[in-house]
C-alpha atoms as a PDB file:
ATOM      1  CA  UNK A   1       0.000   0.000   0.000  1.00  0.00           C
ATOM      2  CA  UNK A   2       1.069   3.447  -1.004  1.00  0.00           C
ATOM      3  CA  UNK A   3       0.825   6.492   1.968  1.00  0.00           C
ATOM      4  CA  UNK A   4       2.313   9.782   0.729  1.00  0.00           C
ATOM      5  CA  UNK A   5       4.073   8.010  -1.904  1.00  0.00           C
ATOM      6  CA  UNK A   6       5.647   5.795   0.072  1.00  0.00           C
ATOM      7  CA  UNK A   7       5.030   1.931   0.762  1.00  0.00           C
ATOM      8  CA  UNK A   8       3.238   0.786   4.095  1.00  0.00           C
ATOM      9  CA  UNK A   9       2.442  -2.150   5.514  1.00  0.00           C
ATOM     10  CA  UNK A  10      -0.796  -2.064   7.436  1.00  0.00           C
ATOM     11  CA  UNK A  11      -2.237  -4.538  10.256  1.00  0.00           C
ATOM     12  CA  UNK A  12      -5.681  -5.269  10.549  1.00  0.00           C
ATOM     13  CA  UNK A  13      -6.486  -6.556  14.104  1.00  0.00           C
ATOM     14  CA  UNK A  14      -9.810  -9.010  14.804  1.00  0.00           C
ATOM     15  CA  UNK A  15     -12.647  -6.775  14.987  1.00  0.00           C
ATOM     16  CA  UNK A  16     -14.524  -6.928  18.198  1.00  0.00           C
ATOM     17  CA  UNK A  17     -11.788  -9.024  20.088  1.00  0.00           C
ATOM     18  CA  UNK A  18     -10.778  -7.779  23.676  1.00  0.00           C
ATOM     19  CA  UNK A  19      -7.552  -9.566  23.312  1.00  0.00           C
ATOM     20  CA  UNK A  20      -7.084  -7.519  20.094  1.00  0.00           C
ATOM     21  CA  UNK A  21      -7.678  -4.076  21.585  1.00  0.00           C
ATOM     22  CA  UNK A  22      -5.601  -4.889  24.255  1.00  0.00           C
ATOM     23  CA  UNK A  23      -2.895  -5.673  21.660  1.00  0.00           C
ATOM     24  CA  UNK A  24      -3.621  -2.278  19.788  1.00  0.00           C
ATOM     25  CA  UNK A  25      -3.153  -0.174  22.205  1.00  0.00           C
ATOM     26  CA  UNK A  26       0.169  -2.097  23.806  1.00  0.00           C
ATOM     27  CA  UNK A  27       1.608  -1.666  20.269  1.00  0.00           C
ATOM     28  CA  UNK A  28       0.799   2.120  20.011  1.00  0.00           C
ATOM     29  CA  UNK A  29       2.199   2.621  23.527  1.00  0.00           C
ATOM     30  CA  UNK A  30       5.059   0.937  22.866  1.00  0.00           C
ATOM     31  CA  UNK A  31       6.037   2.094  19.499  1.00  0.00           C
ATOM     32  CA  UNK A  32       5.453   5.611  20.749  1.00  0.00           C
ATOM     33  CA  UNK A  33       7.846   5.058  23.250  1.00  0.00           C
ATOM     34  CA  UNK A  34      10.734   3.011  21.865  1.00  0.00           C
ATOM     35  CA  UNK A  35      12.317   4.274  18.466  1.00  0.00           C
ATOM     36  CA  UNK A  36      15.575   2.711  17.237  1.00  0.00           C
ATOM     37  CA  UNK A  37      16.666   1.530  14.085  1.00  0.00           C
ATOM     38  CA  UNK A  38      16.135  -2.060  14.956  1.00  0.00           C
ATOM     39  CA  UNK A  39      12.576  -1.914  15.369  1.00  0.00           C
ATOM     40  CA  UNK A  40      10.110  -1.478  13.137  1.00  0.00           C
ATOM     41  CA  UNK A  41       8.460   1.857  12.549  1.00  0.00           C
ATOM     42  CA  UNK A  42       5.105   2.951  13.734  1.00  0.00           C
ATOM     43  CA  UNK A  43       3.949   5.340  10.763  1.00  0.00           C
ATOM     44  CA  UNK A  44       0.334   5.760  12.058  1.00  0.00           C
ATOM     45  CA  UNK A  45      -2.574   3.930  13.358  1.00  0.00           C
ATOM     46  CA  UNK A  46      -6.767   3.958  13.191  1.00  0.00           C
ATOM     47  CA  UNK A  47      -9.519   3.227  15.573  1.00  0.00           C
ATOM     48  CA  UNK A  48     -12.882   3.449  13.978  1.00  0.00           C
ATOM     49  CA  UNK A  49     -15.608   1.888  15.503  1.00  0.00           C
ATOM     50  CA  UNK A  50     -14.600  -2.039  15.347  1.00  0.00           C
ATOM     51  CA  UNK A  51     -11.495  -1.154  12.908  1.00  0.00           C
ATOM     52  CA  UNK A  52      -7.958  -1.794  14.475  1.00  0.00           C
ATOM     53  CA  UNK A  53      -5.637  -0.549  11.846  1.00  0.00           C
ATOM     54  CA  UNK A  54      -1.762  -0.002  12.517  1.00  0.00           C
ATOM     55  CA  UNK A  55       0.983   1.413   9.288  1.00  0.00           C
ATOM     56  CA  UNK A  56       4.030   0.805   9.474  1.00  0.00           C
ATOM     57  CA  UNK A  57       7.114   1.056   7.330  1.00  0.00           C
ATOM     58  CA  UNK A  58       7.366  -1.091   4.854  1.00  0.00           C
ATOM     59  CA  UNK A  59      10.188  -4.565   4.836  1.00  0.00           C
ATOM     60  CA  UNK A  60      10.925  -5.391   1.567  1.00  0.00           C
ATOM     61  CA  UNK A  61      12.096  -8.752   2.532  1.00  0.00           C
ATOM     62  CA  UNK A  62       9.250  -9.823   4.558  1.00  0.00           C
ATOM     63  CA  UNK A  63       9.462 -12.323   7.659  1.00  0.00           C
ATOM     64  CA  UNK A  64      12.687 -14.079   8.705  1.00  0.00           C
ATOM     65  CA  UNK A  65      10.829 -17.420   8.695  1.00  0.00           C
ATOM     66  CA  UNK A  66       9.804 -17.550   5.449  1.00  0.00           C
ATOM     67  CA  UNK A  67      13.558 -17.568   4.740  1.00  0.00           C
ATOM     68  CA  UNK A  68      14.186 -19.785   6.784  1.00  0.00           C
ATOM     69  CA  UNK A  69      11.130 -22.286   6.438  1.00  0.00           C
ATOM     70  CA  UNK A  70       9.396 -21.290   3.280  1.00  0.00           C
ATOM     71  CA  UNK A  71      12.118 -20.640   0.839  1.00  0.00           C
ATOM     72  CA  UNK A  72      10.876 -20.631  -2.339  1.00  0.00           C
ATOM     73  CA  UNK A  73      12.331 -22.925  -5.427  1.00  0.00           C
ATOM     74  CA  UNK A  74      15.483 -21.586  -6.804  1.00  0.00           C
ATOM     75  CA  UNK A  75      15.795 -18.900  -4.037  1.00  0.00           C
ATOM     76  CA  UNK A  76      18.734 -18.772  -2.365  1.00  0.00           C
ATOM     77  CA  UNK A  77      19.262 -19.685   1.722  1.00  0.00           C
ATOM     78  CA  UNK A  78      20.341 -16.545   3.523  1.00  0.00           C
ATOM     79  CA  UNK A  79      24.422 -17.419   4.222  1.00  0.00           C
ATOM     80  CA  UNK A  80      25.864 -17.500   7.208  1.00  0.00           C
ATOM     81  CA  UNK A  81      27.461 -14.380   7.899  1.00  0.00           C
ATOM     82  CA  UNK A  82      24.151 -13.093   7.115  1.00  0.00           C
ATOM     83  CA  UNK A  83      22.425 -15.374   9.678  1.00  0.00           C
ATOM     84  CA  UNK A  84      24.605 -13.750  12.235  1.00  0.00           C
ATOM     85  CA  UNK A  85      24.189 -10.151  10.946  1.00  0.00           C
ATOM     86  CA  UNK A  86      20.785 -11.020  11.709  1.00  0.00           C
ATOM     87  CA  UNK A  87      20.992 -12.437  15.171  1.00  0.00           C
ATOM     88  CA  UNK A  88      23.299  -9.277  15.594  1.00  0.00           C
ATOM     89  CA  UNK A  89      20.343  -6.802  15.027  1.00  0.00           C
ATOM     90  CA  UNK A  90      17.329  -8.646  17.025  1.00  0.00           C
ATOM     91  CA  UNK A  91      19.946  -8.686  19.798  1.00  0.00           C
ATOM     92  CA  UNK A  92      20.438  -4.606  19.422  1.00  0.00           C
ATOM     93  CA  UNK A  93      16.967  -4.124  18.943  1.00  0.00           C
ATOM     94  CA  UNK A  94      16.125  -6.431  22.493  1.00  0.00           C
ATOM     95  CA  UNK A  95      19.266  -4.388  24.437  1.00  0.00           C
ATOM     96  CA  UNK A  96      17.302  -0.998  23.343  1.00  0.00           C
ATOM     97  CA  UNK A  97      13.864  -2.719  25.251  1.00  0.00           C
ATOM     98  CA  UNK A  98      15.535  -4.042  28.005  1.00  0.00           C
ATOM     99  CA  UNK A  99      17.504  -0.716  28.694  1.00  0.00           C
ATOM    100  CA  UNK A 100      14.699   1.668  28.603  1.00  0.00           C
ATOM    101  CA  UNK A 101      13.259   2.958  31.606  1.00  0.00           C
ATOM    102  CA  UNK A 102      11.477   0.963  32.269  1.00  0.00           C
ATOM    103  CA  UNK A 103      12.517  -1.659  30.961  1.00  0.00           C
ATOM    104  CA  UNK A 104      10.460  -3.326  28.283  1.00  0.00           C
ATOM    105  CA  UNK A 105       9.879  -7.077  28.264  1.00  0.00           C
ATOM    106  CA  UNK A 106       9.683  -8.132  24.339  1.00  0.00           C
ATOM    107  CA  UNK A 107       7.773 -11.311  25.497  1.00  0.00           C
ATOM    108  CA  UNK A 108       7.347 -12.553  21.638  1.00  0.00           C
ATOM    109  CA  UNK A 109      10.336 -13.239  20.390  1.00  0.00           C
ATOM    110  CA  UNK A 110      10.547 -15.371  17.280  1.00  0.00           C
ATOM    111  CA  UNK A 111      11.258 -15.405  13.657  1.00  0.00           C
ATOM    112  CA  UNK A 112       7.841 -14.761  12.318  1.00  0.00           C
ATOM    113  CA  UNK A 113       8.409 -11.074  14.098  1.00  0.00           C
ATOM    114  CA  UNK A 114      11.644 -10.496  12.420  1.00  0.00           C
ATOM    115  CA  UNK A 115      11.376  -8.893   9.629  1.00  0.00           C
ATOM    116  CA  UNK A 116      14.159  -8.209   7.164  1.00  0.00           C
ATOM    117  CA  UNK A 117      14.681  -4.919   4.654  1.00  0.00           C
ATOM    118  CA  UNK A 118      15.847  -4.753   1.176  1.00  0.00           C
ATOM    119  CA  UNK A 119      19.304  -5.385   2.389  1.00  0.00           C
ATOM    120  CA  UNK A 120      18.634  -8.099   5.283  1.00  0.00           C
ATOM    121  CA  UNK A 121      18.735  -5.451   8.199  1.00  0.00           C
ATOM    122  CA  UNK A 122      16.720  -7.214  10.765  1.00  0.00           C
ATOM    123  CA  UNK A 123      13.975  -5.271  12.685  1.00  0.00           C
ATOM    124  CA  UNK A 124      11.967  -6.432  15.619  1.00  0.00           C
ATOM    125  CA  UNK A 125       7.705  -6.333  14.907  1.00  0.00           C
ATOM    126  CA  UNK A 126       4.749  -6.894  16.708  1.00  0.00           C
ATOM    127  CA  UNK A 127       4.942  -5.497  20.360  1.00  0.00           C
ATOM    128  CA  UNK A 128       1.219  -6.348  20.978  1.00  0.00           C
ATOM    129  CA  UNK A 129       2.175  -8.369  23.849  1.00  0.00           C
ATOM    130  CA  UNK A 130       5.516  -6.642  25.509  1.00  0.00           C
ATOM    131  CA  UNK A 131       5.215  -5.716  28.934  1.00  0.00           C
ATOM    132  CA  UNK A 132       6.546  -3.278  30.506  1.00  0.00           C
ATOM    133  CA  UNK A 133       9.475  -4.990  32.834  1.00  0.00           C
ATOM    134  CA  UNK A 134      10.142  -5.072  36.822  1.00  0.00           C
ATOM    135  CA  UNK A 135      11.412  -1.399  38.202  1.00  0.00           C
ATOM    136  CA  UNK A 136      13.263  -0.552  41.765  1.00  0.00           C
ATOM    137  CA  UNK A 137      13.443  -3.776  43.893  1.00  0.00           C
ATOM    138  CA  UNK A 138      11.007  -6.092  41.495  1.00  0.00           C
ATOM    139  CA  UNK A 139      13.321  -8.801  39.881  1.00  0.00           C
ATOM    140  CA  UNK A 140       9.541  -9.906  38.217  1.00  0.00           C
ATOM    141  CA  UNK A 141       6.618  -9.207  36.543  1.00  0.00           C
ATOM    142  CA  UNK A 142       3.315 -11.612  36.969  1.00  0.00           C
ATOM    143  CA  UNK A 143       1.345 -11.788  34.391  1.00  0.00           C
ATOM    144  CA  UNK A 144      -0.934 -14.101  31.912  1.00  0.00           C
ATOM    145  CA  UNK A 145       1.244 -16.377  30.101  1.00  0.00           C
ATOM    146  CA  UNK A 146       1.164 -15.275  26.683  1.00  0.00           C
ATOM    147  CA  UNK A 147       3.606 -16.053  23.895  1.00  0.00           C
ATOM    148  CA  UNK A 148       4.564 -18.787  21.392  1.00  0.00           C
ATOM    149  CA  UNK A 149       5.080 -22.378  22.392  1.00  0.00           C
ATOM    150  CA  UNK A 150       8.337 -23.679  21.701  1.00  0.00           C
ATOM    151  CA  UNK A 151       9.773 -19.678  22.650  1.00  0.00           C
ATOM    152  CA  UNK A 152       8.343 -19.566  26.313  1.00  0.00           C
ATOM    153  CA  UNK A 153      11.060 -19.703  28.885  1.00  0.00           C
ATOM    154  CA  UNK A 154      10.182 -22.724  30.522  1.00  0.00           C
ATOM    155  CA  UNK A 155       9.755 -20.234  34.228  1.00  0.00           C
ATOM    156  CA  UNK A 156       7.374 -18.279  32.790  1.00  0.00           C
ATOM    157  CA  UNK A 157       5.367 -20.895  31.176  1.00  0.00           C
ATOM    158  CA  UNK A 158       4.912 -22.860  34.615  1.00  0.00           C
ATOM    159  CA  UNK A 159       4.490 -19.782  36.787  1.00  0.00           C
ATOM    160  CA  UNK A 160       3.777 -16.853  35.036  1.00  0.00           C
ATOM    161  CA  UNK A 161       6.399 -14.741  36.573  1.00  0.00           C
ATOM    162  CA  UNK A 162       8.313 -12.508  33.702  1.00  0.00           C
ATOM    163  CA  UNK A 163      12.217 -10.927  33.370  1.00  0.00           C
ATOM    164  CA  UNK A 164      14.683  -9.625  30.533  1.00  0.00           C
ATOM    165  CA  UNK A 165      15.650 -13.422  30.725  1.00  0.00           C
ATOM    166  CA  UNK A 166      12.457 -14.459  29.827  1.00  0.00           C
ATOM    167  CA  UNK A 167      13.473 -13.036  26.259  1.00  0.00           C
ATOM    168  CA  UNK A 168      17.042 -14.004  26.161  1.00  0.00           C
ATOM    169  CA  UNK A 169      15.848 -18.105  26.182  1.00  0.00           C
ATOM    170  CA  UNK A 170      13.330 -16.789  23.231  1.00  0.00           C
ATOM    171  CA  UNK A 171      16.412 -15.577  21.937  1.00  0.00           C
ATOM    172  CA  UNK A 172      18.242 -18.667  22.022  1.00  0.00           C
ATOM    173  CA  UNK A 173      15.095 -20.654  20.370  1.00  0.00           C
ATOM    174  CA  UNK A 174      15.465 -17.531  17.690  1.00  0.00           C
ATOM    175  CA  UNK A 175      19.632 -18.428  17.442  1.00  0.00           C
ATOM    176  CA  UNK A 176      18.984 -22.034  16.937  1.00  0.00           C
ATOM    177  CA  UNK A 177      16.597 -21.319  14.126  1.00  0.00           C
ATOM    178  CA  UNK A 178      19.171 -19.326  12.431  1.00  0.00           C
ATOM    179  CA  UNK A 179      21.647 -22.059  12.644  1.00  0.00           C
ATOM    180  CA  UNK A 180      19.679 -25.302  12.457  1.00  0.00           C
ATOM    181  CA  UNK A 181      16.975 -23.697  10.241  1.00  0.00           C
ATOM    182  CA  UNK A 182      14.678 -25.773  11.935  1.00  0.00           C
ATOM    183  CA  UNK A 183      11.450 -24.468  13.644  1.00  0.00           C
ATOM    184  CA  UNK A 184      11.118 -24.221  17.065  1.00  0.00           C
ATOM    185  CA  UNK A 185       8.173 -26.744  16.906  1.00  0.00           C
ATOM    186  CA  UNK A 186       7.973 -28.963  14.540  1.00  0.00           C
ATOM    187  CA  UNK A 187       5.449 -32.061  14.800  1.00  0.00           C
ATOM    188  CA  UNK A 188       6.362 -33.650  11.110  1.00  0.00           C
ATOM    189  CA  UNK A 189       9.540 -34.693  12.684  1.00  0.00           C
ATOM    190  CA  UNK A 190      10.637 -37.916  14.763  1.00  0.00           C
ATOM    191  CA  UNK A 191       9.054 -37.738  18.412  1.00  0.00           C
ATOM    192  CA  UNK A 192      12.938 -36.724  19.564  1.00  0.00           C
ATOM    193  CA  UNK A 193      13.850 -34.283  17.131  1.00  0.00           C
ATOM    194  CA  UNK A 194      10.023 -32.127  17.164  1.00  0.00           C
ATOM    195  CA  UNK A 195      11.346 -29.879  19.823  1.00  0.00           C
ATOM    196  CA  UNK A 196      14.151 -27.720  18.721  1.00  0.00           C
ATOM    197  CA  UNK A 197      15.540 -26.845  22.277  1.00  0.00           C
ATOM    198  CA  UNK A 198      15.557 -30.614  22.944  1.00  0.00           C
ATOM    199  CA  UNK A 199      16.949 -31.896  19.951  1.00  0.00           C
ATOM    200  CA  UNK A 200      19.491 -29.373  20.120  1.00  0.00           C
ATOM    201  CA  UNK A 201      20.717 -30.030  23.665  1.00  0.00           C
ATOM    202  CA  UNK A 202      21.608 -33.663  22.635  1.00  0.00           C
ATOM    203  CA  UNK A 203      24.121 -32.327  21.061  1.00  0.00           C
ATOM    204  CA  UNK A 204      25.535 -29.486  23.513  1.00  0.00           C
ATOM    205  CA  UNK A 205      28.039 -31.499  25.123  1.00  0.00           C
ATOM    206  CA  UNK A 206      30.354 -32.540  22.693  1.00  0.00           C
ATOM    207  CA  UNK A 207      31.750 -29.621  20.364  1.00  0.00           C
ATOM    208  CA  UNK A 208      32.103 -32.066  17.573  1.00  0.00           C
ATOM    209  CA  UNK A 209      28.533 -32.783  17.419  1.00  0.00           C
ATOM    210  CA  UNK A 210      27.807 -28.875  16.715  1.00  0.00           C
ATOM    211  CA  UNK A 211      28.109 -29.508  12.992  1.00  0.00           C
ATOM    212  CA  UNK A 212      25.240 -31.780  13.460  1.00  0.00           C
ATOM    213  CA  UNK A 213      22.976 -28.923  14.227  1.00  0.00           C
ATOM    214  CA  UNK A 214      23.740 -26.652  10.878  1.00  0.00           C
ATOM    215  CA  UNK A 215      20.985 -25.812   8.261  1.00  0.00           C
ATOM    216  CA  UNK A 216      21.815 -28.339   5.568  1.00  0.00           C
ATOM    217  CA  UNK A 217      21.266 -26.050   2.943  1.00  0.00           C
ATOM    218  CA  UNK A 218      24.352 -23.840   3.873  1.00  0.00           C
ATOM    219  CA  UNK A 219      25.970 -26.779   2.150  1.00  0.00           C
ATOM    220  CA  UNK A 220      28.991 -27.071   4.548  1.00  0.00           C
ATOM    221  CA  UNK A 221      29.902 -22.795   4.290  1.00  0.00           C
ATOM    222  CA  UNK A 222      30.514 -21.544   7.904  1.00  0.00           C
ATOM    223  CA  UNK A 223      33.395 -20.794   9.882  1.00  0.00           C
ATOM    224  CA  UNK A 224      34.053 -23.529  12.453  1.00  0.00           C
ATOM    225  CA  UNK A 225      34.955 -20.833  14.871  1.00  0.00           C
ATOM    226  CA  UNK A 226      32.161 -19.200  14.394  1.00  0.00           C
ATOM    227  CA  UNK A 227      29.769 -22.023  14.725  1.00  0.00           C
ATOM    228  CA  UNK A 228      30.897 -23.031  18.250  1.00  0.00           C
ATOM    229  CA  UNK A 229      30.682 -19.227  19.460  1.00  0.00           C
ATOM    230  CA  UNK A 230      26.693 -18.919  17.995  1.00  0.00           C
ATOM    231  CA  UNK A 231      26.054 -22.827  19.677  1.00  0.00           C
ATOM    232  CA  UNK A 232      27.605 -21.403  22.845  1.00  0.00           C
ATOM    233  CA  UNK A 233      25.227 -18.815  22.615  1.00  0.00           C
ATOM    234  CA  UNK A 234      22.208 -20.386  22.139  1.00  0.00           C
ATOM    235  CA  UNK A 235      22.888 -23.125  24.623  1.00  0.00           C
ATOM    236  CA  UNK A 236      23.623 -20.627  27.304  1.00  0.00           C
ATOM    237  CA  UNK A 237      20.471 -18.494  26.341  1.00  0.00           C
ATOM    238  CA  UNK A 238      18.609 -21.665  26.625  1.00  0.00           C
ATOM    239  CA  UNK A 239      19.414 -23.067  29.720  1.00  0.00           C
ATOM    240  CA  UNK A 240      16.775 -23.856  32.375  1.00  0.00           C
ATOM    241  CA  UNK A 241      17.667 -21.823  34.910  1.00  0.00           C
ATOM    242  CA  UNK A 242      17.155 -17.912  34.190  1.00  0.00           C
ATOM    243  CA  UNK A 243      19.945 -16.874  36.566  1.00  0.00           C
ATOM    244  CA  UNK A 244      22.719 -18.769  34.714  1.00  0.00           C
ATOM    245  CA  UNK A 245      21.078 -17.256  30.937  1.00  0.00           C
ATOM    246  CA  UNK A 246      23.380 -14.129  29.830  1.00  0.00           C
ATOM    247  CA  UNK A 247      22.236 -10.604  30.105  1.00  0.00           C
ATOM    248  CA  UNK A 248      21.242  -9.472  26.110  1.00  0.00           C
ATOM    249  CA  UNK A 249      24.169  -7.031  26.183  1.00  0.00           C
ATOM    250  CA  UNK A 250      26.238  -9.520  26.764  1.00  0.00           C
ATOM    251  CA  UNK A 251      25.321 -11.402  23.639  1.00  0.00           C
ATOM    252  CA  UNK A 252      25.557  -7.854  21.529  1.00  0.00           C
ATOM    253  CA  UNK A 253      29.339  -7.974  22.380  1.00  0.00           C
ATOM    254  CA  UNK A 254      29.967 -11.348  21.553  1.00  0.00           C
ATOM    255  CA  UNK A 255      28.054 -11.337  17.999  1.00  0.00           C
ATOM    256  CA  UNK A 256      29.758  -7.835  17.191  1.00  0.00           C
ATOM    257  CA  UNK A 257      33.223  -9.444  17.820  1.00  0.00           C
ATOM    258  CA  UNK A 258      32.094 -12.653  16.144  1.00  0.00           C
ATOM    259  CA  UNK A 259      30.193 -10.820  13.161  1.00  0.00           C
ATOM    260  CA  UNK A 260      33.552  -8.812  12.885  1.00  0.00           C
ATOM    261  CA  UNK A 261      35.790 -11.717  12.286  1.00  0.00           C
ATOM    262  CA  UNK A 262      33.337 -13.943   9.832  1.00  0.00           C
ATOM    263  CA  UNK A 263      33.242 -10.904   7.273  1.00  0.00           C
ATOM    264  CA  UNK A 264      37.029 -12.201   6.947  1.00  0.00           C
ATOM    265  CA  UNK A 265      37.188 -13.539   3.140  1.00  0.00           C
ATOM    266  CA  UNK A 266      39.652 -16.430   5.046  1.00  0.00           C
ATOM    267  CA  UNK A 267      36.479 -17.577   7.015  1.00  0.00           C
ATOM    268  CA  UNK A 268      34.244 -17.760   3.920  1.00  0.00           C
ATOM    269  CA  UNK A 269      35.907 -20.742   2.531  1.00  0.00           C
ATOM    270  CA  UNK A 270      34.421 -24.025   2.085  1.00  0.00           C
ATOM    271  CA  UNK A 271      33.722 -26.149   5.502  1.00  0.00           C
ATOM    272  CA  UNK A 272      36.447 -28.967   4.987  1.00  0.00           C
ATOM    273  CA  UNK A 273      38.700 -27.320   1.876  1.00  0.00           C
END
């Protein structure tokens, strides 16, 4: 769609839906609040009567997942380096949230809400359900459980109670996706292998079984280096207990220091040349 000459994409919400208004107005609020250049732009908004509308800018590039899941014949896999530019930018875009004041809890993290631009720059969408995060002494929020299944840190799911590490395990579902291109849920594979936190942590242990977890169609081109950096990664962001998961600025340095070194035209070779 065309607004002032320029394309939009515009969001219709279910009419008459409490859940959706509730969604509507979360996004205005929070898109009036938070502005950076790794999330996506809030051009304008209607409420008419039963219509929920929302404009935003427009992503040339569409979702992340339908790169990842959906790829078209004869369209090419994103590559590796820009897998990690990716993971790079969602992990910006999450350090902005989690460093406002307050803090804002994503609480939807996953690679249907990443969407890409004309030149793969990632940007975080769909803030219907962030919350705003625990201020002063709080370490929690309590809430509803909302979210994704397969992307729900497992201590929010069984409790309800919500932190910034609440989104870094989403975020680790979200890194495993860019490296296994597997979804996070996926019940048209064997009974072991349907979960892609559970299949993946069969292979934590042993640093030679990382290779076993890369997306077959990047046809062996990776840097080793840089695969056991974005495995330790995930696994950390995934593990069960909150405490031990790393703060998301944390993760920004690492993937800026890896991203750095995989531009390198020596790590672009061939896996086993």
């Amino acid at each position: 769609m065309m607004f002032m000459q320029k394309a939009v994409a515009v969001k219709q919400l279910k009419q008459k839906s409490c859940q959706g208004d509730r969604e509507f107005l979360a996004e205005v609020l929070m898109l009036n609040l938070l502005n950076h250049k790794n999330l996506v732009n809030l051009i304008g908004y209607c409420a008419d009567g039963d219509q929920r509308l929302l404009v935003y800018e427009y992503m040339a590039f569409g979702s992340l997942d339908k790169h990842l899941h959906d790829l078209p014949p004869r369209a090419k896999p994103l590559d590796w380096n820009t897998r990690m530019k990716i993971a790079l930018a969602t992990a910006k875009g999450l350090k902005y949230m989690h460093k406002a004041n307050p803090p804002v809890i994503y609480r939807d993290l996953k690679s249907s809400n990443i969407l890409l631009d004309e030149n793969y720059q990632a940007k975080l969408s769909d803030f219907g359900l962030a919350k705003l995060g625990p201020i002063g002494d709080r370490s929690h929020v309590t809430t509803r459980v909302m979210g994704t299944y397969g992307y729900c840190a497992p201590e929010y799911f069984m409790t309800g109670q919500l932190t910034m590490k609440s989104d870094v395990y989403s975020y680790g579902v979200f890194m495993l996706e860019l490296i296994s291109g597997r979804r996070a849920i996926d019940d048209k594979r064997p009974q072991a292998e349907r979960s892609l936190v559970v299949w993946a942590k069969s292979h934590f242990k042993n640093r030679r079984d990382f290779i076993k977890l890369v997306d077959p169609q990047l046809q062996g081109r990776f840097p080793m280096e840089g695969l056991y950096q974005a495995v330790a990664i995930a696994a950390m962001c995934v593990h069960t207990q909150a405490s031990t998961r790393p703060l998301i600025g944390d993760i920004v340095d690492s993937l800026t220091y890896m991203t750095r070194r995989d531009t390198s035209p020596k790590l672009r070779k061939k896996y086993g040349d």
